[in-house]
N, C-alpha and C. Protein backbone atom coordinates (compact mmCIF):
# COMPACT_ATOMS: atom_id res chain seq x y z
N UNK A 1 0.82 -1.20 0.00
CA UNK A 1 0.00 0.00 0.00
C UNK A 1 0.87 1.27 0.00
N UNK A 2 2.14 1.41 0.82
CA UNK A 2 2.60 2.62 0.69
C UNK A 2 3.33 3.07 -0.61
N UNK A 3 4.08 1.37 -0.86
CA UNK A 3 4.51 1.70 -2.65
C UNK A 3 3.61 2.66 -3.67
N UNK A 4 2.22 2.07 -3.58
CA UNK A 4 1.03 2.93 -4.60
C UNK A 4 1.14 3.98 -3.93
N UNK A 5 0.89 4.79 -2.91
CA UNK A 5 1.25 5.82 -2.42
C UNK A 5 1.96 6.88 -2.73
N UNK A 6 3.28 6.08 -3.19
CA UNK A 6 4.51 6.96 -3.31
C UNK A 6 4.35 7.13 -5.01
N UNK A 7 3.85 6.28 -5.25
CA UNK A 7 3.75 6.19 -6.85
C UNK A 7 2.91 7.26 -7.38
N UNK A 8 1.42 7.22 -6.56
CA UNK A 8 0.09 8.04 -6.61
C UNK A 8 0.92 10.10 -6.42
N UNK A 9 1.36 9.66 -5.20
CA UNK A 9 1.78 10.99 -5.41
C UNK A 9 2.95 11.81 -6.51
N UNK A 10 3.95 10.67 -6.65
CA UNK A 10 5.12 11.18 -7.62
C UNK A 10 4.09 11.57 -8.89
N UNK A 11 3.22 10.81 -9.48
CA UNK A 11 1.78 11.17 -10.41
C UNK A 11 1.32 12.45 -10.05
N UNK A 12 1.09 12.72 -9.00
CA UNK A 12 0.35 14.39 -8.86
C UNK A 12 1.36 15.16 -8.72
N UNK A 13 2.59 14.75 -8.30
CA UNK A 13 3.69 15.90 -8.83
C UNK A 13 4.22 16.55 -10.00
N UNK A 14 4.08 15.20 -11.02
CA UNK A 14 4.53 15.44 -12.29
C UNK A 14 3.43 16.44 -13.05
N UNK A 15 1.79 16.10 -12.48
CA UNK A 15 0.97 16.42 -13.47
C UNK A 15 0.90 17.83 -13.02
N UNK A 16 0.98 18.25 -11.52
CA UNK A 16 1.36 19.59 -11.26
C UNK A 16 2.62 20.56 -11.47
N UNK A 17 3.40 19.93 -11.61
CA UNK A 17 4.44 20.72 -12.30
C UNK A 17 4.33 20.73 -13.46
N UNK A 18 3.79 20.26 -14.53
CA UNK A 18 3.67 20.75 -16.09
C UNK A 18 4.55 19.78 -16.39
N UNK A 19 5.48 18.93 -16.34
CA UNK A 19 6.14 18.14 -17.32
C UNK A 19 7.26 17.18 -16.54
N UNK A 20 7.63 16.16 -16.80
CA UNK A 20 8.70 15.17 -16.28
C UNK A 20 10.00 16.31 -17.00
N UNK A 21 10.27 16.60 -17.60
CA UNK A 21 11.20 17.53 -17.71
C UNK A 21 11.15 18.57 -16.58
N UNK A 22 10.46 19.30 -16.36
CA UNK A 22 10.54 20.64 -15.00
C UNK A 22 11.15 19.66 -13.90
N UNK A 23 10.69 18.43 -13.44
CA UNK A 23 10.57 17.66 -12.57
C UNK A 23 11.97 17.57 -12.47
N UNK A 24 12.61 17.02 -13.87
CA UNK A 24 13.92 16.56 -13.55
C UNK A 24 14.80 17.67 -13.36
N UNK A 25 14.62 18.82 -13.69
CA UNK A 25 15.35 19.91 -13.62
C UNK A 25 15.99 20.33 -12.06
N UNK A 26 14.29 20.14 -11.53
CA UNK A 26 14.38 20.56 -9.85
C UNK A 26 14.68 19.51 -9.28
N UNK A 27 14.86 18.16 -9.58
CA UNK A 27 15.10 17.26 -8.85
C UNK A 27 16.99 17.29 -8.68
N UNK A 28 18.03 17.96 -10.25
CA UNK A 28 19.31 17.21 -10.05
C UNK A 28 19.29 18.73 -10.00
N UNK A 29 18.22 20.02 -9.70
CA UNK A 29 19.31 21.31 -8.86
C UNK A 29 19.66 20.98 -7.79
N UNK A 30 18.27 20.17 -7.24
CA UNK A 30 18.13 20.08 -5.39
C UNK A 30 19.21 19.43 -5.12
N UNK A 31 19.51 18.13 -5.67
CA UNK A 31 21.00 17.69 -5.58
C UNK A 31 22.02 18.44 -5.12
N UNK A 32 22.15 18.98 -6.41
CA UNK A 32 23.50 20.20 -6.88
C UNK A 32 23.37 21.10 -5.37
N UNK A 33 22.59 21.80 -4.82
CA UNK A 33 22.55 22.51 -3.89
C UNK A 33 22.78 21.51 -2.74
N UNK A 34 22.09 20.37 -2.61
CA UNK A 34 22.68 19.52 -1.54
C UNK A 34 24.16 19.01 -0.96
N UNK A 35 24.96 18.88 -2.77
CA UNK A 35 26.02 18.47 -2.79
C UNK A 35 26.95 19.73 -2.21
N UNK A 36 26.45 21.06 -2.84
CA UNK A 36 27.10 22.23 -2.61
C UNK A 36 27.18 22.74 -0.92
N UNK A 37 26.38 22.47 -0.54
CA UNK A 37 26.20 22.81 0.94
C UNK A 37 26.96 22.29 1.54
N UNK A 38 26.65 20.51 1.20
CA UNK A 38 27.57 19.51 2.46
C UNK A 38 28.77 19.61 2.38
N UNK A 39 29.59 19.88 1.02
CA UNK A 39 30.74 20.46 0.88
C UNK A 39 31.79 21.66 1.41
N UNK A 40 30.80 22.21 1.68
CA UNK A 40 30.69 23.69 1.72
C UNK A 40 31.21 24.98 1.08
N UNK A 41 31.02 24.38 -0.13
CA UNK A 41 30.98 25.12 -1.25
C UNK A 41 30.15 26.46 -1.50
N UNK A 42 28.96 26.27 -0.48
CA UNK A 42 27.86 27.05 -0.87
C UNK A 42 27.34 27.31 1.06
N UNK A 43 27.40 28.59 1.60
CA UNK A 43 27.05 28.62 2.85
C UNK A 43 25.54 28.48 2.99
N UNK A 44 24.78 28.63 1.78
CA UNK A 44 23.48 28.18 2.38
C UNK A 44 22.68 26.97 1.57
N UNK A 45 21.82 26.68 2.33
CA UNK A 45 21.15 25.24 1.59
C UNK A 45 19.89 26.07 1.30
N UNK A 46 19.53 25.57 -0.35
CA UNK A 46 18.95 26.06 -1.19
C UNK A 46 18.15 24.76 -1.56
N UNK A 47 16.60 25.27 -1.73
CA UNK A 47 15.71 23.98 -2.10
C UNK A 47 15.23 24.93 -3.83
N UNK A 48 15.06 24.28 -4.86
CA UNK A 48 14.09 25.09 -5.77
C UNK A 48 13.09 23.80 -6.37
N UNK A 49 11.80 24.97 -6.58
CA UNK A 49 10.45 24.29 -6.99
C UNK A 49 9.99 25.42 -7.86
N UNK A 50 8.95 24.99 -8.40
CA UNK A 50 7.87 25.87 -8.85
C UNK A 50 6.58 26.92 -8.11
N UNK A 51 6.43 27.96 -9.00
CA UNK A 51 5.67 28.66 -8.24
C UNK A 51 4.89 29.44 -9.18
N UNK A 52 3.83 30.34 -8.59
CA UNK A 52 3.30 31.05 -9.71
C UNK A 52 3.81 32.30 -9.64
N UNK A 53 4.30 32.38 -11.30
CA UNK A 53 5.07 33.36 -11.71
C UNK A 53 4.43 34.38 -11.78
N UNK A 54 5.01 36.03 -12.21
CA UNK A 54 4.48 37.46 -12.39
C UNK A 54 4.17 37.29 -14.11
N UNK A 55 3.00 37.15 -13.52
CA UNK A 55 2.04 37.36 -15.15
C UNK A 55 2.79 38.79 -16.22
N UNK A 56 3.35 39.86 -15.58
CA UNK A 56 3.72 40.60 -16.26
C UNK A 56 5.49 40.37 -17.31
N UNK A 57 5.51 39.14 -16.35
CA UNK A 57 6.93 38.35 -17.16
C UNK A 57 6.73 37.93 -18.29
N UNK A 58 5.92 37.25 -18.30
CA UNK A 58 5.36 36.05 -19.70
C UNK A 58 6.06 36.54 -20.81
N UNK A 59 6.30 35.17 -21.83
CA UNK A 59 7.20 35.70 -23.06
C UNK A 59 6.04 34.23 -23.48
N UNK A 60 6.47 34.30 -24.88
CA UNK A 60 5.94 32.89 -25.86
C UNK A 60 6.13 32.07 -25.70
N UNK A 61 6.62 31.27 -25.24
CA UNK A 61 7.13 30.13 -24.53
C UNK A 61 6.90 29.97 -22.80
N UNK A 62 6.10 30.62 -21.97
CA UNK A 62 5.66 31.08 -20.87
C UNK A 62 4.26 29.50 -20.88
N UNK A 63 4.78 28.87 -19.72
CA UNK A 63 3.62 28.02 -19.01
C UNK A 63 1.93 28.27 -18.95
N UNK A 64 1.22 27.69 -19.42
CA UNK A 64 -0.46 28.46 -19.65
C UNK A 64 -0.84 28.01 -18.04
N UNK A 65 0.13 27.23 -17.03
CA UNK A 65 -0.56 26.88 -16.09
C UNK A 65 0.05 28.16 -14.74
N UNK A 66 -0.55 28.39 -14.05
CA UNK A 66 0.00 28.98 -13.03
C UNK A 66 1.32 28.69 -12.15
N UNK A 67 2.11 27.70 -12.74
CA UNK A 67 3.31 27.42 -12.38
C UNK A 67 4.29 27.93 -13.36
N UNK A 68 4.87 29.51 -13.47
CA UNK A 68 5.69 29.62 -14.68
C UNK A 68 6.73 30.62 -13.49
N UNK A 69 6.62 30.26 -12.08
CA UNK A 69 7.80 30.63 -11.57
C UNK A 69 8.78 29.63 -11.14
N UNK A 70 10.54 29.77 -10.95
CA UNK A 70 11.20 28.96 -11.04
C UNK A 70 11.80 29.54 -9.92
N UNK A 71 11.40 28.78 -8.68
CA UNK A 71 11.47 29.50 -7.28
C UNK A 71 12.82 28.88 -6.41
N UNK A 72 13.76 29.82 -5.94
CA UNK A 72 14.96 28.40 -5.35
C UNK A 72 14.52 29.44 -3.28
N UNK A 73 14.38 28.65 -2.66
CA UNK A 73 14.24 28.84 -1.31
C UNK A 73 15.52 29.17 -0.57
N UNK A 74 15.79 29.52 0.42
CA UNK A 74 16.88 29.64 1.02
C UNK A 74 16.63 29.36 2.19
N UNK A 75 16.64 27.73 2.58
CA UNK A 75 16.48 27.28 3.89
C UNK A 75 16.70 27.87 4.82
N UNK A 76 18.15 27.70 5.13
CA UNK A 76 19.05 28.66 6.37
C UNK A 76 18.81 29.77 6.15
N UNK A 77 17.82 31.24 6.39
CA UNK A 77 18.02 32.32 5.74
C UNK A 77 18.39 32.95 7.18
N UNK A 78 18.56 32.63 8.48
CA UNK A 78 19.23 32.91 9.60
C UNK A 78 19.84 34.22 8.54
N UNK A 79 20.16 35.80 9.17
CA UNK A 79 20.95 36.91 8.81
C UNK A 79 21.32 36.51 7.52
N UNK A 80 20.18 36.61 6.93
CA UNK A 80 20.25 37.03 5.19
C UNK A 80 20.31 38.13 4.72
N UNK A 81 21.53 38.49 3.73
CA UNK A 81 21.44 39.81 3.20
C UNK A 81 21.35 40.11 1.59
N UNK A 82 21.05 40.90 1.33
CA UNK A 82 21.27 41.29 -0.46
C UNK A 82 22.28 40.18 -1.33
N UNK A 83 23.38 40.36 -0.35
CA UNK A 83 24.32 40.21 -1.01
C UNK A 83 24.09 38.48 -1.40
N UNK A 84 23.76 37.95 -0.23
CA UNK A 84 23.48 36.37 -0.61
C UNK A 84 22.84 35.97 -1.55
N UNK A 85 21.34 36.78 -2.00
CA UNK A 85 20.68 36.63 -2.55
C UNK A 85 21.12 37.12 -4.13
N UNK A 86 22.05 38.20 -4.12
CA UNK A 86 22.60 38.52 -5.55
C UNK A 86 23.51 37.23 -5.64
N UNK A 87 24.37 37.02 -5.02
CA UNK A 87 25.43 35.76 -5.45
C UNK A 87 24.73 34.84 -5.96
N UNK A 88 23.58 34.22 -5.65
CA UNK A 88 23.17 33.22 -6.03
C UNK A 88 22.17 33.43 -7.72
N UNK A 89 21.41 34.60 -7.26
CA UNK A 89 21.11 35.06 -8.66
C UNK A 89 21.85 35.47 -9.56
N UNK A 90 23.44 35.95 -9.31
CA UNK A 90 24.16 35.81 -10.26
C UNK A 90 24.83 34.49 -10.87
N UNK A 91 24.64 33.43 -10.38
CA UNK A 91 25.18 32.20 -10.54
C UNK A 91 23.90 31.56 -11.68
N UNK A 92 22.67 32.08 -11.27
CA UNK A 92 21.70 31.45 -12.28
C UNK A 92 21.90 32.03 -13.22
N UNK A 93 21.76 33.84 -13.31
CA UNK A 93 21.77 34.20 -14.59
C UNK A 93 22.52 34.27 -15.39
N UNK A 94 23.63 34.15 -15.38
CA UNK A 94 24.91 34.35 -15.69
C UNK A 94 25.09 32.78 -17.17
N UNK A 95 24.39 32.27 -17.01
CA UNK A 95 24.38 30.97 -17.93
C UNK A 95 23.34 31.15 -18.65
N UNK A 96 23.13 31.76 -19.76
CA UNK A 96 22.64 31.97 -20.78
C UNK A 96 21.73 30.53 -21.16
N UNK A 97 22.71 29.29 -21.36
CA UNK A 97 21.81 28.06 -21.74
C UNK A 97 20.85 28.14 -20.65
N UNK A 98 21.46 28.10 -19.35
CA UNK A 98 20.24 27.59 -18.54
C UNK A 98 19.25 28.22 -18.27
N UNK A 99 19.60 29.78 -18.36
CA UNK A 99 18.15 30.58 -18.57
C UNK A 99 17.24 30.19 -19.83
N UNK A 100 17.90 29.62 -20.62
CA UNK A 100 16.97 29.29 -21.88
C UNK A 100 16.43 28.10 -22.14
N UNK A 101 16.79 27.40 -21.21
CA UNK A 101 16.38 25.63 -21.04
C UNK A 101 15.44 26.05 -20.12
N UNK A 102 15.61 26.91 -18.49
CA UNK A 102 14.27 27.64 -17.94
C UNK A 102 12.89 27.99 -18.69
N UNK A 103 13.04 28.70 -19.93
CA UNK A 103 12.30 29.28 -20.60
C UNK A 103 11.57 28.32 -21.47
N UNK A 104 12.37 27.64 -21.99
CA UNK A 104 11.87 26.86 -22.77
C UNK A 104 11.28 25.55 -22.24
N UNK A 105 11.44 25.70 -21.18
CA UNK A 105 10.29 24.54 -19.98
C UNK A 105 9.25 24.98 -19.48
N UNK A 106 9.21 26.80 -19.94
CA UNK A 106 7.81 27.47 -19.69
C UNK A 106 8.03 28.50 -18.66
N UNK A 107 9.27 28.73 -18.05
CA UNK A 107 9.44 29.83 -16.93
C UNK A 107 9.42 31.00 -17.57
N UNK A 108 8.75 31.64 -16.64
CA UNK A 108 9.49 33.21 -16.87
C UNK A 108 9.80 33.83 -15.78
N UNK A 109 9.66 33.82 -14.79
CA UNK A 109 10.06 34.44 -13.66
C UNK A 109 10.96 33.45 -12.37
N UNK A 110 11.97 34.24 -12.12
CA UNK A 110 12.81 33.44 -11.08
C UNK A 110 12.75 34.20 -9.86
N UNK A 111 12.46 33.48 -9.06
CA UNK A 111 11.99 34.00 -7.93
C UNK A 111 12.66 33.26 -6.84
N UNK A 112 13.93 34.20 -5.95
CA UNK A 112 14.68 33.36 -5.17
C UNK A 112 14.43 34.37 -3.64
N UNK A 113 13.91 33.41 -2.53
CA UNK A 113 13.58 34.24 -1.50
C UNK A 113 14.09 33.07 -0.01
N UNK A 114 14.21 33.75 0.72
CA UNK A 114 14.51 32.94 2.05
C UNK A 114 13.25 32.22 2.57
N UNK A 115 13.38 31.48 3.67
CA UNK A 115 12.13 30.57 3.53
C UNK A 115 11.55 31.10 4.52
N UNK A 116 12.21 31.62 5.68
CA UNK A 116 11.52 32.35 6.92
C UNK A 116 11.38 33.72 6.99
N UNK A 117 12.02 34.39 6.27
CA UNK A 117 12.65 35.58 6.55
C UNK A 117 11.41 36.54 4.72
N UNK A 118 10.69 35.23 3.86
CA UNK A 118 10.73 36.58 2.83
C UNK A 118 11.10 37.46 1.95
N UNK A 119 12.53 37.33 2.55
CA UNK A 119 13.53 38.35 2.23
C UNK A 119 13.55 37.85 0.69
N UNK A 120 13.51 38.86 -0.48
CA UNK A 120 14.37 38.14 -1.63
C UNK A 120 13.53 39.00 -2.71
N UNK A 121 14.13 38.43 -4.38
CA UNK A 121 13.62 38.95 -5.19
C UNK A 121 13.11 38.12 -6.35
N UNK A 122 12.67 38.74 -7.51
CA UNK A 122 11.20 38.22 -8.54
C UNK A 122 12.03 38.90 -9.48
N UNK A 123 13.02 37.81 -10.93
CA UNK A 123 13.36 38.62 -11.89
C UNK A 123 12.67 38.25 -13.63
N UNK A 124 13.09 38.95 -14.07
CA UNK A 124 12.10 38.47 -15.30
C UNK A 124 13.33 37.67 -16.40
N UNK A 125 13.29 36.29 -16.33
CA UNK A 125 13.95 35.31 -17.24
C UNK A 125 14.24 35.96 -18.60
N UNK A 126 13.36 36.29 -19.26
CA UNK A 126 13.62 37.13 -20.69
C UNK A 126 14.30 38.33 -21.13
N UNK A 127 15.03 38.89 -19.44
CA UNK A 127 15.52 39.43 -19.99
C UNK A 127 17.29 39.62 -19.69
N UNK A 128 17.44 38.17 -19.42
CA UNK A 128 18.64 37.71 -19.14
C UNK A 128 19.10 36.56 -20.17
N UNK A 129 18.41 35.99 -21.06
CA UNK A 129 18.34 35.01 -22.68
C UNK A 129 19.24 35.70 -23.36
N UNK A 130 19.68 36.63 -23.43
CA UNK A 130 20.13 37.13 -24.68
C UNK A 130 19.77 36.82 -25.91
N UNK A 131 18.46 37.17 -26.30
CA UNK A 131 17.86 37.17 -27.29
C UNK A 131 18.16 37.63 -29.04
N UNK A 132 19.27 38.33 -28.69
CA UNK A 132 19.81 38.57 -29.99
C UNK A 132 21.15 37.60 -30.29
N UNK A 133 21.67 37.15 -29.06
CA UNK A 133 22.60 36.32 -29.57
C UNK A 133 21.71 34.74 -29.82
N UNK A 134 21.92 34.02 -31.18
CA UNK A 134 21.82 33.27 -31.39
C UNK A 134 22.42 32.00 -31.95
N UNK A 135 23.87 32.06 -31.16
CA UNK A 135 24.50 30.83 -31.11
C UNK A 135 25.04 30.99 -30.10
N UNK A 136 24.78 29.93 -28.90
CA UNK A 136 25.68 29.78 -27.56
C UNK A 136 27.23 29.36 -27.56
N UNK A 137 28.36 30.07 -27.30
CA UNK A 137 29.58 29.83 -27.23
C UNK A 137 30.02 28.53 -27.04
């Protein structure tokens, strides 16, 4: 019984996130942030999921479901400042593919905030693509 369970729900995850692709995305970041932490590579532990994005983001390729935000949490947000929150948003945006593999899974808005604290910001994916360049280095 708990096997169907686990099965039943991994099913309402997929069908709520919009695609086994989004799924896998957030499944080997959460990793990546897991691996980064225990290392300590990275001083804070970072969860990301989906969320509903700022309708005023939307581009053509934008999710028709209310999940078109690409949300990373900041567990530990214990004395969180700007600065944490830019480091890490500069680490996403800064990769051109992966803002565009974002996009093209239906995001438009990245939205990285602490989990207790609030603290954080809502940016618009489209306009970090570089849209005029059209061949990635």
């Amino acid at each position: 019984m708990e096997n169907v369970t686990a099965i039943i729900n991994q099913l309402i995850y997929v069908v709520t996130q919009g695609s086994l692709e989004r799924v896998r995305l957030t499944r080997e970041l959460n990793q990546t942030f897991a691996d980064a932490y225990m290392s300590g590579a990275f001083d804070r532990m970072c969860k990301a999921s989906t969320a509903m994005g700022d309708s005023s983001f939307r581009h053509s390729m934008s999710a028709m479901t209310f999940r078109s935000g690409f949300k990373i949490s900041i567990l530990n947000d214990d004395n969180i400042n700007g600065s944490d929150v830019a480091e890490l948003a500069k680490y996403i945006l800064a990769s051109t593919p992966f803002v565009r593999q974002l996009m093209a899974l239906g995001f438009d808005t990245l939205i990285i905030i602490g989990k207790h604290s609030n603290y954080g910001v809502r940016m618009q994916l489209s306009k970090f693509s570089n849209p005029t360049q059209y061949f990635i280095d």
